[in-house]
Protein backbone atom coordinates (compact mmCIF):
# COMPACT_ATOMS: atom_id res chain seq x y z
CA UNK A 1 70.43 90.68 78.37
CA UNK A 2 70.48 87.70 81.00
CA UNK A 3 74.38 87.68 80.06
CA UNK A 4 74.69 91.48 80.14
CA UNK A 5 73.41 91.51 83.56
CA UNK A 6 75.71 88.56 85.04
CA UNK A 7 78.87 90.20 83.65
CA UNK A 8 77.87 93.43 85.04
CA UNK A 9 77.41 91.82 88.49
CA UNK A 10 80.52 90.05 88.11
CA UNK A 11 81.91 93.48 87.60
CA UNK A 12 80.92 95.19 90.06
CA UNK A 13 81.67 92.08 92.60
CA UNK A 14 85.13 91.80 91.35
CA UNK A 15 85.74 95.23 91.50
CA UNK A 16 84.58 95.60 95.05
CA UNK A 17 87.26 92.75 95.67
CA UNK A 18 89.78 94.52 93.93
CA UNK A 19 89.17 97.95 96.21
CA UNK A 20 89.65 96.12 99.26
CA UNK A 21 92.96 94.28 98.10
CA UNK A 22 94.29 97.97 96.34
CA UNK A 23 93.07 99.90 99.76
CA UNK A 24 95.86 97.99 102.07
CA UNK A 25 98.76 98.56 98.64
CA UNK A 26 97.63 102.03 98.49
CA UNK A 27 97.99 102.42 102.23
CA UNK A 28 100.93 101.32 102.64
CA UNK A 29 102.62 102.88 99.38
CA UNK A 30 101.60 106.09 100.19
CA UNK A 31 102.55 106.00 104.08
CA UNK A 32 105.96 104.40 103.38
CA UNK A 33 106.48 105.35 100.26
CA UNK A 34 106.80 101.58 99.58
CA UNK A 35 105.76 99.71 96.55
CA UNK A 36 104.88 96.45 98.52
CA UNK A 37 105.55 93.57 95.65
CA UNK A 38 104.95 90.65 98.46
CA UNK A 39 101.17 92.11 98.98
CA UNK A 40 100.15 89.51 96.21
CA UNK A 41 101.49 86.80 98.23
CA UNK A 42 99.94 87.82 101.30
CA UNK A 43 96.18 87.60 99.69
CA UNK A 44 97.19 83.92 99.02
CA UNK A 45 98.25 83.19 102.32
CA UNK A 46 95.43 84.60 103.35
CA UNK A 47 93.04 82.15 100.99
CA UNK A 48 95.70 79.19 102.22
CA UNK A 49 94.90 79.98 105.59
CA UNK A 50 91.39 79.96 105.56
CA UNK A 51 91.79 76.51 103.02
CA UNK A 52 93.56 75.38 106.45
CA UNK A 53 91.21 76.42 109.20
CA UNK A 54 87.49 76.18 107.33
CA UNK A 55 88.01 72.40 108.64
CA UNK A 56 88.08 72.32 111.88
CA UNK A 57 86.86 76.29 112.59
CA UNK A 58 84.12 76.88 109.81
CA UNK A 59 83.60 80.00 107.69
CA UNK A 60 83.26 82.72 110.42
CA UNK A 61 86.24 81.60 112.66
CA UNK A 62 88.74 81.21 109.67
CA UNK A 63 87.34 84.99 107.87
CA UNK A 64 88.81 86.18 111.22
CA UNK A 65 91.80 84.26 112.16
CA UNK A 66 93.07 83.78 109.09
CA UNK A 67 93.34 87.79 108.36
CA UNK A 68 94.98 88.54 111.68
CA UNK A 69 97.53 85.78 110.83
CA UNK A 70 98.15 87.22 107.80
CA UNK A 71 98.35 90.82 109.70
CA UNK A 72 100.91 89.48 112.30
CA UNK A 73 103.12 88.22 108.98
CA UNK A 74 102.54 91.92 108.09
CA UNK A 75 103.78 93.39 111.05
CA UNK A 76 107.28 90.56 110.77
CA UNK A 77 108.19 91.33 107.66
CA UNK A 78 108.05 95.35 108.46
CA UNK A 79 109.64 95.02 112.13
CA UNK A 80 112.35 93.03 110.44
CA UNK A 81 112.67 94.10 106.71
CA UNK A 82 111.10 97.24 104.84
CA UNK A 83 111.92 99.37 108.19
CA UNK A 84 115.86 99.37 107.59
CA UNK A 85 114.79 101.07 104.23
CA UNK A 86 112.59 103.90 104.78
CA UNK A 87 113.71 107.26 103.02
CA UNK A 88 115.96 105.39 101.26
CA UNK A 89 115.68 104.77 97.20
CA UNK A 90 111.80 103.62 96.31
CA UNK A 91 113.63 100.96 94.09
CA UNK A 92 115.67 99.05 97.03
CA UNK A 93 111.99 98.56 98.77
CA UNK A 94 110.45 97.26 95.39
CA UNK A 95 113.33 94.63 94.92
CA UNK A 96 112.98 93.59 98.54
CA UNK A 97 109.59 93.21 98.38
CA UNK A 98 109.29 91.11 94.98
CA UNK A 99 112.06 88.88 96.53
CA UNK A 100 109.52 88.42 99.80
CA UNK A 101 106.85 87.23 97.04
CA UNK A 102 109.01 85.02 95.62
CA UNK A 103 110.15 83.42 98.86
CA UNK A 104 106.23 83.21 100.01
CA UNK A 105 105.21 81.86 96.82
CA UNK A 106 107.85 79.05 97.40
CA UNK A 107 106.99 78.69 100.92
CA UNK A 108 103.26 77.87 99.72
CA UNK A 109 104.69 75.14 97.82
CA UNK A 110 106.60 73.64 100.31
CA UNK A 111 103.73 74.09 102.67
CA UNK A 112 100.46 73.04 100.99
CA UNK A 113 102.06 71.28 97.64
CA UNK A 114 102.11 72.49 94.03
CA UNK A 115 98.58 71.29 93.06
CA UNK A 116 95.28 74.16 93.10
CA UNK A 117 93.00 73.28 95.39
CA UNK A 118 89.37 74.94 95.75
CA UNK A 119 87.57 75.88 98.96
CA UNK A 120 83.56 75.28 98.93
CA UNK A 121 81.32 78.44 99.40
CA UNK A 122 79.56 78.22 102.76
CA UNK A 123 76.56 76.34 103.30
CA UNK A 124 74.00 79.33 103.74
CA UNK A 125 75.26 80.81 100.67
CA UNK A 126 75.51 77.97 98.56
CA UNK A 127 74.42 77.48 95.13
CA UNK A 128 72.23 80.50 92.99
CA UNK A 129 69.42 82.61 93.90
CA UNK A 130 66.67 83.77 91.66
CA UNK A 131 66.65 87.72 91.16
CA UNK A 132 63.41 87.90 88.94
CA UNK A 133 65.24 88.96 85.91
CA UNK A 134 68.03 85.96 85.88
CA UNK A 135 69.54 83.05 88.08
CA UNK A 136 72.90 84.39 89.98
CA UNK A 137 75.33 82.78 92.48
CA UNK A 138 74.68 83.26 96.26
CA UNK A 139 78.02 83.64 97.12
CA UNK A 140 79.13 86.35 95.01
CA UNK A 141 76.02 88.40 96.27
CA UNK A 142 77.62 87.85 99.97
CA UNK A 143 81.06 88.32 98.81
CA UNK A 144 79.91 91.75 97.55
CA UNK A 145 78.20 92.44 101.12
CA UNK A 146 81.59 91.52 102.64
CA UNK A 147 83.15 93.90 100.72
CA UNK A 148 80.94 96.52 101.09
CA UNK A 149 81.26 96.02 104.71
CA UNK A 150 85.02 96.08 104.92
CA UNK A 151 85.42 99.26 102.80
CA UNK A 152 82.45 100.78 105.45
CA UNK A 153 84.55 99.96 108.27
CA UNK A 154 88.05 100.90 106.82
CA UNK A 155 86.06 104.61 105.46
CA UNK A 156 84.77 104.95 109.46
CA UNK A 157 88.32 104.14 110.71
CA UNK A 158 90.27 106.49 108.46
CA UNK A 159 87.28 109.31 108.58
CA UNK A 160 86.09 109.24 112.78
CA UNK A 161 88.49 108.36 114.39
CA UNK A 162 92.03 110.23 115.34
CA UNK A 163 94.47 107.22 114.37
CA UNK A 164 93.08 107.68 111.10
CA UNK A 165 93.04 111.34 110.86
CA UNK A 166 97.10 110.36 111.86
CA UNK A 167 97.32 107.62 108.90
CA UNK A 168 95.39 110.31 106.54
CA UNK A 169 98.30 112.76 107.45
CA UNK A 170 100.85 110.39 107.14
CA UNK A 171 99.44 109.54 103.24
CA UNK A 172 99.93 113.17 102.11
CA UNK A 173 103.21 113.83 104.38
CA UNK A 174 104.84 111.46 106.70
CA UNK A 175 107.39 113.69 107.19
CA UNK A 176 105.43 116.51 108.95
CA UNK A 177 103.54 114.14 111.25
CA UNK A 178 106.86 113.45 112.65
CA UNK A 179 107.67 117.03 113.03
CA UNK A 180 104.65 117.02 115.22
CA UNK A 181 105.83 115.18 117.77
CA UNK A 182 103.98 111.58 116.26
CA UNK A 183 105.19 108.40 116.62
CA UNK A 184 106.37 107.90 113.02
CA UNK A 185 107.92 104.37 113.40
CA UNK A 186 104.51 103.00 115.25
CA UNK A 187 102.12 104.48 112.53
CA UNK A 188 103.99 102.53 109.83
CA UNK A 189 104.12 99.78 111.98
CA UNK A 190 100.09 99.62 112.11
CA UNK A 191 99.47 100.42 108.60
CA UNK A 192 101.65 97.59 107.43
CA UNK A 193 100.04 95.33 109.39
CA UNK A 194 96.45 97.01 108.72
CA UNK A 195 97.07 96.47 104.92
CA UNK A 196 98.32 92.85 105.36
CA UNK A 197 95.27 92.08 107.02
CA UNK A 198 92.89 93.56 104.27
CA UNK A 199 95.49 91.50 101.73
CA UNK A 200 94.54 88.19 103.59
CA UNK A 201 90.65 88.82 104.13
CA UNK A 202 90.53 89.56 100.57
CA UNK A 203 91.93 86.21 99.91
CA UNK A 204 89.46 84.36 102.63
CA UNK A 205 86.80 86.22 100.47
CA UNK A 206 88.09 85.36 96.96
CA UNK A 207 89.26 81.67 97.97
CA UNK A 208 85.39 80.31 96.94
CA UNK A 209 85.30 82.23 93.56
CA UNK A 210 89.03 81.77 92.50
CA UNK A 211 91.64 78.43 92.07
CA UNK A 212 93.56 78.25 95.33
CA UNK A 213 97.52 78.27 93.62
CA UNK A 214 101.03 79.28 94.55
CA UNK A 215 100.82 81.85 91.58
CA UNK A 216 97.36 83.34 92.73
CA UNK A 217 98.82 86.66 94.74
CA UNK A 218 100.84 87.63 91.25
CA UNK A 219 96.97 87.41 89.81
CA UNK A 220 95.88 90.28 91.95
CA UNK A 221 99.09 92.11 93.07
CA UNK A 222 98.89 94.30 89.11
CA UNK A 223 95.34 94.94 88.84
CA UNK A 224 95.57 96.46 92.68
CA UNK A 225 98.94 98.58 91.17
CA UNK A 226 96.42 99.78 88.36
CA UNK A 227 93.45 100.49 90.51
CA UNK A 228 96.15 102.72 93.23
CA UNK A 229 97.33 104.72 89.88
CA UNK A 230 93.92 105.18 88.43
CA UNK A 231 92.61 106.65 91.65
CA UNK A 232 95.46 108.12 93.17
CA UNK A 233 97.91 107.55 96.03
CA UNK A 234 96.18 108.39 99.40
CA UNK A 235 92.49 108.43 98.27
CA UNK A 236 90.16 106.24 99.80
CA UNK A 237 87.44 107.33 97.38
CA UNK A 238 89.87 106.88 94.11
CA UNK A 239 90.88 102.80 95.45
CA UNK A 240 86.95 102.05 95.52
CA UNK A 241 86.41 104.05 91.73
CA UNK A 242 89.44 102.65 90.37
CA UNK A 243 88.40 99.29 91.96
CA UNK A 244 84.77 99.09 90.29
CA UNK A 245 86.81 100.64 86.95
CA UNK A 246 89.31 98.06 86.45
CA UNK A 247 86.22 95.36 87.71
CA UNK A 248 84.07 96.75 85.01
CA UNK A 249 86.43 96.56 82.09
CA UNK A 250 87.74 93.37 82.55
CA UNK A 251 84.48 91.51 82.83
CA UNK A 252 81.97 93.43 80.29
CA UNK A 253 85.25 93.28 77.46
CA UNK A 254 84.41 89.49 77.89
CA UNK A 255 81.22 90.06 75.87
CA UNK A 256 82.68 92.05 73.18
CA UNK A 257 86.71 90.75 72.67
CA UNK A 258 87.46 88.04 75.48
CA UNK A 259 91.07 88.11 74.64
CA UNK A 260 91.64 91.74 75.62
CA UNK A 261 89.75 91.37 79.01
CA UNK A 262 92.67 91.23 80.55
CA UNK A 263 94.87 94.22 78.74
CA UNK A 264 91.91 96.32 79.23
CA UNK A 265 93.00 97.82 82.63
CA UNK A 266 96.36 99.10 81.02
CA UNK A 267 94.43 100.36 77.88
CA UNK A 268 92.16 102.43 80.31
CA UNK A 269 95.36 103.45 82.95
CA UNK A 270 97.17 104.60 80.03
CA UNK A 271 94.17 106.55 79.45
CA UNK A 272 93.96 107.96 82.99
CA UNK A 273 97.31 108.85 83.20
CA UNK A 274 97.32 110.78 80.00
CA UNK A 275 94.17 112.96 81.23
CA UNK A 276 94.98 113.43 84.71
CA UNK A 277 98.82 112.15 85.64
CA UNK A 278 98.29 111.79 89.10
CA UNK A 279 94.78 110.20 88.62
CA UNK A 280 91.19 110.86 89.37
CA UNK A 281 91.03 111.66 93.06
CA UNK A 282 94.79 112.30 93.25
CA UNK A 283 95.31 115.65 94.89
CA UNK A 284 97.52 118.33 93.07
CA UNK A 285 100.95 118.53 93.67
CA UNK A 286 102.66 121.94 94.50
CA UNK A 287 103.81 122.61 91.23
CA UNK A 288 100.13 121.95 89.73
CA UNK A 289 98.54 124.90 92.76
């Protein structure tokens, strides 16, 4: 049972992580109407950041700066590159993207060297804490509370306040918020660099738990395509259930088949997809009503 309970934590955790990294893809995909293939690569910048600043800054300086770096990279590569090809066909955006990855993935070798490196958990959080029923690691616990706090703040931005009421409407129909007189250029501007930013705290978070590694962001960049199709484009509620979903199955399959831990996700997507083609909190298209 002790190992039932650890994977089912791990679960959980790793499915919180995955709900903040999917949240800034689904953002993003379903404001543009981008599939943004170098979002992978900005969750490892955001781990090589914080590898780079913990030094000199500590923990709570570098889970700060190195986000908003990773934000401002965001906000560059839309200003300069995905903006020339909005409304344009879906597939020019993907193959721009994925080449992006690819040039950030090399840029992390040139930068920081080929090797994995590993970044130690914080002091206060170090090593495991009893929780009567079996032995756990502190920093997973806090990663979780991270998380938790993130999606919290992301769910007040979208929900109270009227830029997010303007993202929400730009989710289900950029085109009418610029019929209303919106700045449509501006909004996409933000939400880039919003999601860029949750990429690259979701890598400071991870960077503890996971192998620092040019390859990492490729790690992360399908299971937070899943989790956006499971839920459904444009549901905050549907990136945090498809989050814990995908978390779930890949960690308690471990006890039962290890090898298909990590085909699980596309055994329960095809699943999903099947049932309900536009996913569990995906609202119903026109033709559907």
């Amino acid at each position: 049972m002790a190992e039932f309970y650890s994977q089912l934590f791990n679960g959980l955790i790793l499915g919180l992580l995955f709900a903040v990294m999917a949240l800034g893809f689904m953002l993003i995909l379903g404001v543009m109407e981008v599939i943004n293939f170098s979002h992978g690569a900005l969750f490892a910048l955001g781990a090589y950041f914080a590898l780079t600043l913990q030094p000199y800054l500590g923990y709570w300086a570098s889970l700060i700066i190195a986000p908003l770096l990773v934000g401002i990279i965001g906000l560059f590569i839309e200003w300069s590159a995905v903006r020339r090809i909005y409304g344009k066909d879906p597939l020019l955006g993907l193959l721009m993207t994925l080449g992006m990855a690819m040039a950030f993935e090399e840029i992390i070798r040139i930068v920081w060297g080929k090797i994995g490196y590993s970044i130690a958990a914080p002091k206060f959080v170090a090593g495991p804490i009893s929780l009567g029923f079996m032995w756990y690691s502190k920093y997973r616990l806090f990663m979780a509370a991270l998380a938790l706090v993130l999606l919290g703040l992301v769910w007040i931005f979208l929900e109270k306040t009227p830029y997010g009421a303007i993202i929400k409407a730009g989710v289900s129909d950029s085109e009418m918020v610029l019929a209303l007189g919106k700045n449509l250029r501006r909004i996409r501007t933000v939400v880039f660099g919003l999601g860029s930013a949750l990429a690259g705290i979701a890598g400071v978070i991870a960077g503890p738990m996971w192998s620092l590694k040019p390859t990492m962001g490729t790690e992360v960049l399908m299971p937070a395509f899943v989790i956006v199709v499971i839920g459904g484009i444009g549901s905050f509620r549907g990136a945090v259930i498809g989050g814990l979903i995908v978390g779930l199955s890949k960690s308690l399959t471990v006890l039962v088949w290890p090898r298909l831990s990590d085909l699980m996700m596309y055994l329960v997507l095809g699943i999903v997809l099947v049932v309900r083609p536009r996913g569990l909190m995906g609202e119903k298209s026109l033709l559907e009503q």
